[in-house]
N, C-alpha and C. Protein backbone atom coordinates (compact mmCIF):
# COMPACT_ATOMS: atom_id res chain seq x y z
N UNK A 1 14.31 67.55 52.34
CA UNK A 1 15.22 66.53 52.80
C UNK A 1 15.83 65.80 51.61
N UNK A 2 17.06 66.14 51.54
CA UNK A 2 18.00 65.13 50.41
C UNK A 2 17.82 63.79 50.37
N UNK A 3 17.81 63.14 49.63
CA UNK A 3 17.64 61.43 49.50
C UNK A 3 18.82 61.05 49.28
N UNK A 4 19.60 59.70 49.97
CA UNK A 4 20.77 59.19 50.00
C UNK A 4 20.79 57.54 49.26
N UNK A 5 21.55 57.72 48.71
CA UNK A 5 21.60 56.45 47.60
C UNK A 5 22.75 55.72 48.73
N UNK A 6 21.79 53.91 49.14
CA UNK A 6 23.21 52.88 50.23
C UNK A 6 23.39 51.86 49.05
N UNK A 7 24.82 51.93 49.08
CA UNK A 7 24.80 50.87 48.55
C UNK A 7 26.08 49.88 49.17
N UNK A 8 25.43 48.77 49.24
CA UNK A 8 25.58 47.10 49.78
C UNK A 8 26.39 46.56 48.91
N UNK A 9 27.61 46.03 49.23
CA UNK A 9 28.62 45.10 48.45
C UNK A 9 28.75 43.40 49.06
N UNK A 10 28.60 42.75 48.71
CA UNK A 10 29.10 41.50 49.16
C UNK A 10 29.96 40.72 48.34
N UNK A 11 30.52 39.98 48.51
CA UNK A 11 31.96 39.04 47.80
C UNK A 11 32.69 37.90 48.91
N UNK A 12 32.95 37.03 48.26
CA UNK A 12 33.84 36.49 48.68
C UNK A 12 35.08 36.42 48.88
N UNK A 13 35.62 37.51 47.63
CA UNK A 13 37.26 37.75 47.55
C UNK A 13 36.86 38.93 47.73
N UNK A 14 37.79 39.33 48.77
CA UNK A 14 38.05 40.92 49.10
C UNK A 14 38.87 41.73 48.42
N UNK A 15 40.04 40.90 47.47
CA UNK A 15 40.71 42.08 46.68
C UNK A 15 39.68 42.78 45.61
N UNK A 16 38.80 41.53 45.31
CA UNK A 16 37.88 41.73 43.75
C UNK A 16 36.88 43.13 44.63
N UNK A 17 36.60 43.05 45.68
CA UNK A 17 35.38 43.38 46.30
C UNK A 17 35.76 44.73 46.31
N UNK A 18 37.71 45.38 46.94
CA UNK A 18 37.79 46.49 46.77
C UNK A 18 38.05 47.08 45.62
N UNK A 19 38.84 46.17 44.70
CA UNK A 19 39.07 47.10 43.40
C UNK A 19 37.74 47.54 42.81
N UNK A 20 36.34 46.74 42.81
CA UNK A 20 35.26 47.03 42.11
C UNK A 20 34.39 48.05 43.20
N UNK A 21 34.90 48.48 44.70
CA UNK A 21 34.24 49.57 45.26
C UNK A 21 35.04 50.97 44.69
N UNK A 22 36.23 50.85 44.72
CA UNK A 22 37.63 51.76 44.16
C UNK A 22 37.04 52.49 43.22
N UNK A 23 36.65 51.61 42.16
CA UNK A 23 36.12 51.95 40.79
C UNK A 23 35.02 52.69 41.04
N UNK A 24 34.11 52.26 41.82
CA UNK A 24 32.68 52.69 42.46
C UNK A 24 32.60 53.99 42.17
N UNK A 25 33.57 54.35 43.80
CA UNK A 25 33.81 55.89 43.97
C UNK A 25 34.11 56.55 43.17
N UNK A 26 35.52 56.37 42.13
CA UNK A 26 35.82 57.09 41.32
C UNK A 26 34.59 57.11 40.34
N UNK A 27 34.04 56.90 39.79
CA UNK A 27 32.98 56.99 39.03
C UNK A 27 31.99 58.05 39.70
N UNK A 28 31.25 57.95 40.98
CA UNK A 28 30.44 58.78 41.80
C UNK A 28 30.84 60.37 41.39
N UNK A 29 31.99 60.53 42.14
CA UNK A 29 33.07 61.52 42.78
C UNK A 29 33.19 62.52 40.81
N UNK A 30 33.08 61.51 39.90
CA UNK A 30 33.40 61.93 38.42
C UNK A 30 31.25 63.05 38.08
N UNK A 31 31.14 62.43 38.63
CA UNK A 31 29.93 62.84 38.72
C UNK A 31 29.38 64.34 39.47
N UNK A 32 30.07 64.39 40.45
CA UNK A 32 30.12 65.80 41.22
C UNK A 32 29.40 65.52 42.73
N UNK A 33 28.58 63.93 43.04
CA UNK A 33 27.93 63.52 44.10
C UNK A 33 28.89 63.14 45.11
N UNK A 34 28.55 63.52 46.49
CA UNK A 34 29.39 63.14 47.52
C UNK A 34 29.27 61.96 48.38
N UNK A 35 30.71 61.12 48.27
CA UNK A 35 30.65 59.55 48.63
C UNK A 35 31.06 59.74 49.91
N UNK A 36 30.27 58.79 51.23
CA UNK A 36 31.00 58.50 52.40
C UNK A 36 31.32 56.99 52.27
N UNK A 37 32.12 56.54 52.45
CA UNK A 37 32.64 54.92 52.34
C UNK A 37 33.70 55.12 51.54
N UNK A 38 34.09 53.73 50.89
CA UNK A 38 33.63 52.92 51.73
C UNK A 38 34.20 52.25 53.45
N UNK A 39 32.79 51.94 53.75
CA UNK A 39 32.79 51.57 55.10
C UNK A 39 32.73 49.76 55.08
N UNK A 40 34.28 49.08 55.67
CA UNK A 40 33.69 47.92 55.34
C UNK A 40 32.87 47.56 57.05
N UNK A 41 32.60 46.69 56.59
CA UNK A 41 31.21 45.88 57.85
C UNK A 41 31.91 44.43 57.81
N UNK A 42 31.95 43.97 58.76
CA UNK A 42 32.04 42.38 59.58
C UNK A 42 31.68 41.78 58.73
N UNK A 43 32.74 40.82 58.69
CA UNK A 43 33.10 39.66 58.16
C UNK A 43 31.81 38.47 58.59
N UNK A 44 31.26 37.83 57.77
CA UNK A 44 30.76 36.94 58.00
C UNK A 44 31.36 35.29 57.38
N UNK A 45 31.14 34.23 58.41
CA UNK A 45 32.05 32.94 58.46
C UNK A 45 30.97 32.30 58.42
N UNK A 46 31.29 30.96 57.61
CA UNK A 46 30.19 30.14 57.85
C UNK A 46 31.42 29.14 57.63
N UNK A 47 31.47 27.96 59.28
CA UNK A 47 31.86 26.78 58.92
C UNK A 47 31.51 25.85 59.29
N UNK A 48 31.90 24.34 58.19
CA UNK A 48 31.58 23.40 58.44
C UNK A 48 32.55 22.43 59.09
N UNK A 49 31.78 21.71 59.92
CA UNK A 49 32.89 20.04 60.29
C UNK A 49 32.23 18.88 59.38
N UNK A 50 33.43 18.51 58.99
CA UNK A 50 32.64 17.24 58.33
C UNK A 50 33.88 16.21 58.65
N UNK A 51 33.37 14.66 59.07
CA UNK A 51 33.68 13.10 59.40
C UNK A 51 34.57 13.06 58.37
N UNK A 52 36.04 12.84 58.43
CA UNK A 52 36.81 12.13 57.07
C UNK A 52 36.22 10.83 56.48
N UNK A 53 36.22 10.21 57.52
CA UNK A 53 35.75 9.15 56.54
C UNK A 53 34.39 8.45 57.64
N UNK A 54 33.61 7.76 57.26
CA UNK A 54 32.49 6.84 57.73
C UNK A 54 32.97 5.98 58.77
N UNK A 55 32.08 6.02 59.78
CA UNK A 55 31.90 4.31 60.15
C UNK A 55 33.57 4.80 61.22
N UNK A 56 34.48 5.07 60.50
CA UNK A 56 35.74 4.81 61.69
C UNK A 56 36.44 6.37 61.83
N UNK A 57 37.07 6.50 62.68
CA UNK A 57 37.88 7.32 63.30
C UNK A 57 36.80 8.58 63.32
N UNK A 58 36.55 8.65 64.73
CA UNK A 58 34.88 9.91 64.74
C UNK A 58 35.82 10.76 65.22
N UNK A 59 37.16 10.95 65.50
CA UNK A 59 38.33 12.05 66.31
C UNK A 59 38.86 12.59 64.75
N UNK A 60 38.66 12.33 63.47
CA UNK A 60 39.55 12.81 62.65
C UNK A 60 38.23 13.64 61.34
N UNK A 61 38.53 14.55 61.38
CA UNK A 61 37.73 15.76 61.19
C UNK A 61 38.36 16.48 59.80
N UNK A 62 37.74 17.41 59.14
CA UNK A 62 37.88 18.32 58.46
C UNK A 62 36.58 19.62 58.78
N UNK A 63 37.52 20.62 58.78
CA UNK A 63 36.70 21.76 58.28
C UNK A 63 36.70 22.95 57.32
N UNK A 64 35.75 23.47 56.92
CA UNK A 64 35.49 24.11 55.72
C UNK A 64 35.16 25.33 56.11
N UNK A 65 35.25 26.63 55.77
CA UNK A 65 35.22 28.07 55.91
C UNK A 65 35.05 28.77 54.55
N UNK A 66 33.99 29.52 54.63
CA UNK A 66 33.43 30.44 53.27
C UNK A 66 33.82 31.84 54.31
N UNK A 67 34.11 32.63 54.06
CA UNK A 67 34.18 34.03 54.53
C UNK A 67 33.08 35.41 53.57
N UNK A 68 32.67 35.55 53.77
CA UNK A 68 31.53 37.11 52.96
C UNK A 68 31.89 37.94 53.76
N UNK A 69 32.45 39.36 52.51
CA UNK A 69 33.09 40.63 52.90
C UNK A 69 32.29 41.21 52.53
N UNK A 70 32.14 42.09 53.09
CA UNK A 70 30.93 43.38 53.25
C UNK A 70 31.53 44.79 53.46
N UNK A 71 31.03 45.48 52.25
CA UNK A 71 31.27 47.27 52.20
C UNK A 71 29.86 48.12 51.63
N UNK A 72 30.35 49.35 52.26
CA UNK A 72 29.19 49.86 52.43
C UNK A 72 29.44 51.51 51.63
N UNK A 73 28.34 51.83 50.72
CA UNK A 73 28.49 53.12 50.12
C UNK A 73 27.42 54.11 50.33
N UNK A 74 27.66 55.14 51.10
CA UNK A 74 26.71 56.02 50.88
C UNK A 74 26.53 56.94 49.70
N UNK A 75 25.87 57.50 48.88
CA UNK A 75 25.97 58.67 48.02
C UNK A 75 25.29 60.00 48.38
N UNK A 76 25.71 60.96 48.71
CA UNK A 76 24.44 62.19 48.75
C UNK A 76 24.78 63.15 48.02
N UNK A 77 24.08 63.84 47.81
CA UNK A 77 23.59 65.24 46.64
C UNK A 77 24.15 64.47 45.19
N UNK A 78 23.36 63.48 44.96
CA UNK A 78 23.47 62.66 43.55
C UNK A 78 22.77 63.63 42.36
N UNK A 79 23.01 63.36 41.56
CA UNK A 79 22.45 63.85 40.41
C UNK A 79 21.43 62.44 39.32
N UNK A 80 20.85 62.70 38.49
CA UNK A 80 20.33 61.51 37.74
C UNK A 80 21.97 61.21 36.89
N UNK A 81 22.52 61.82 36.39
CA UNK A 81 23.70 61.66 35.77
C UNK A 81 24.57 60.57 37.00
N UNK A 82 24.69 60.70 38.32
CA UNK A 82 25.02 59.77 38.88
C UNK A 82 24.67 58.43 38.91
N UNK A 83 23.00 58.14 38.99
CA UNK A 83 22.54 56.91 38.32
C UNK A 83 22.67 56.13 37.00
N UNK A 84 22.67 56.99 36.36
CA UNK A 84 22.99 56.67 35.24
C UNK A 84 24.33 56.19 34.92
N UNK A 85 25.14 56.61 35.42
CA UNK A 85 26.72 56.14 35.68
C UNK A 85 26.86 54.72 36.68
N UNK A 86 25.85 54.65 37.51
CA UNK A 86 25.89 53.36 38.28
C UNK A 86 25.21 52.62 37.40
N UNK A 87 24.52 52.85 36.81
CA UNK A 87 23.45 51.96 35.90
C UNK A 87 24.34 51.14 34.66
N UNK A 88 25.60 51.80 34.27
CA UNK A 88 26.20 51.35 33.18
C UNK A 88 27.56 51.07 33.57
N UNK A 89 27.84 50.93 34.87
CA UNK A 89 29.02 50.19 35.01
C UNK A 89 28.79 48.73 35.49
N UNK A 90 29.89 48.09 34.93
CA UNK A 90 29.73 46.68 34.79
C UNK A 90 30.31 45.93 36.22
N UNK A 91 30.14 45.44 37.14
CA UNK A 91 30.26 44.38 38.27
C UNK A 91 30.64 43.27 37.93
N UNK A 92 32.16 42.72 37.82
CA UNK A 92 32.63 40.76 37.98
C UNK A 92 32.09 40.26 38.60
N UNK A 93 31.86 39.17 37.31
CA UNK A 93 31.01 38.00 38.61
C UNK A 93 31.42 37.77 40.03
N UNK A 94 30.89 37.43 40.74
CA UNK A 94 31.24 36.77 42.33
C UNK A 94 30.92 38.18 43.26
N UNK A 95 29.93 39.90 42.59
CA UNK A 95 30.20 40.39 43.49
C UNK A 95 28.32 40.87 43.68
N UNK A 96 27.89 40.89 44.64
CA UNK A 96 26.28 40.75 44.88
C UNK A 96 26.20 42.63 45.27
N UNK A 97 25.15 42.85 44.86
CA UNK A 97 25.40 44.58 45.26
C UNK A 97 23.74 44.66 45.20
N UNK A 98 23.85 45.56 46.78
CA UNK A 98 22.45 46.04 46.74
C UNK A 98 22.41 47.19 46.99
N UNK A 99 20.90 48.12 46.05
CA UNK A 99 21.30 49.59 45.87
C UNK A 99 19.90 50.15 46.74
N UNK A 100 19.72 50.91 47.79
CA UNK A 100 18.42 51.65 48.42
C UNK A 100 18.43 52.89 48.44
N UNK A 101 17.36 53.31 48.21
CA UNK A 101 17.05 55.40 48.46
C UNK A 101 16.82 55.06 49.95
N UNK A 102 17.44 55.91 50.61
CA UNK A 102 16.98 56.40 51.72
C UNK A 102 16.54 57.97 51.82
């Protein structure tokens, strides 16, 4: 049974999130291993209400919205030369990446 390399992207900016999956693949694909993705996954929102001001006007509001974009990479029939190529490419700040054997 082949072992499949997932790998997990998260970001807040989605242009940064695809140019640095873009890159991903092409790197994999340079390798001779076969990529399925990316697959993006649901948007996650987190918002807040918050009181403008204290004490007066409880009808006048603000709210706040963070959005986290999520993509998804499979790899199969990798080589160690494929790791090794993920191992030495560099990720911009703001982008969280998680890597599992399945």
């Amino acid at each position: 049974m082949a072992t499949t390399i997932r790998i997990k992207l998260e970001a807040y900016d989605h242009r940064l999130l695809d140019r640095s999956v873009s890159e991903i693949c092409d790197i994999i694909k340079q390798t001779g291993a076969l990529v399925s993705g990316p697959v993006p996954l649901p948007t996650h929102r987190k918002v807040w209400t918050v009181n403008r001001s204290t004490f007066v006007d409880k009808k006048s509001r603000e709210q706040f919205e963070m959005r986290i974009h999520k993509r998804l990479i499979d790899v199969t029939d990798h080589t160690p030369r494929t790791m090794d190529a993920l191992g030495q490419f560099d990720l911009p700040s703001g982008i969280n990446i998680k890597v599992a054997l399945k």
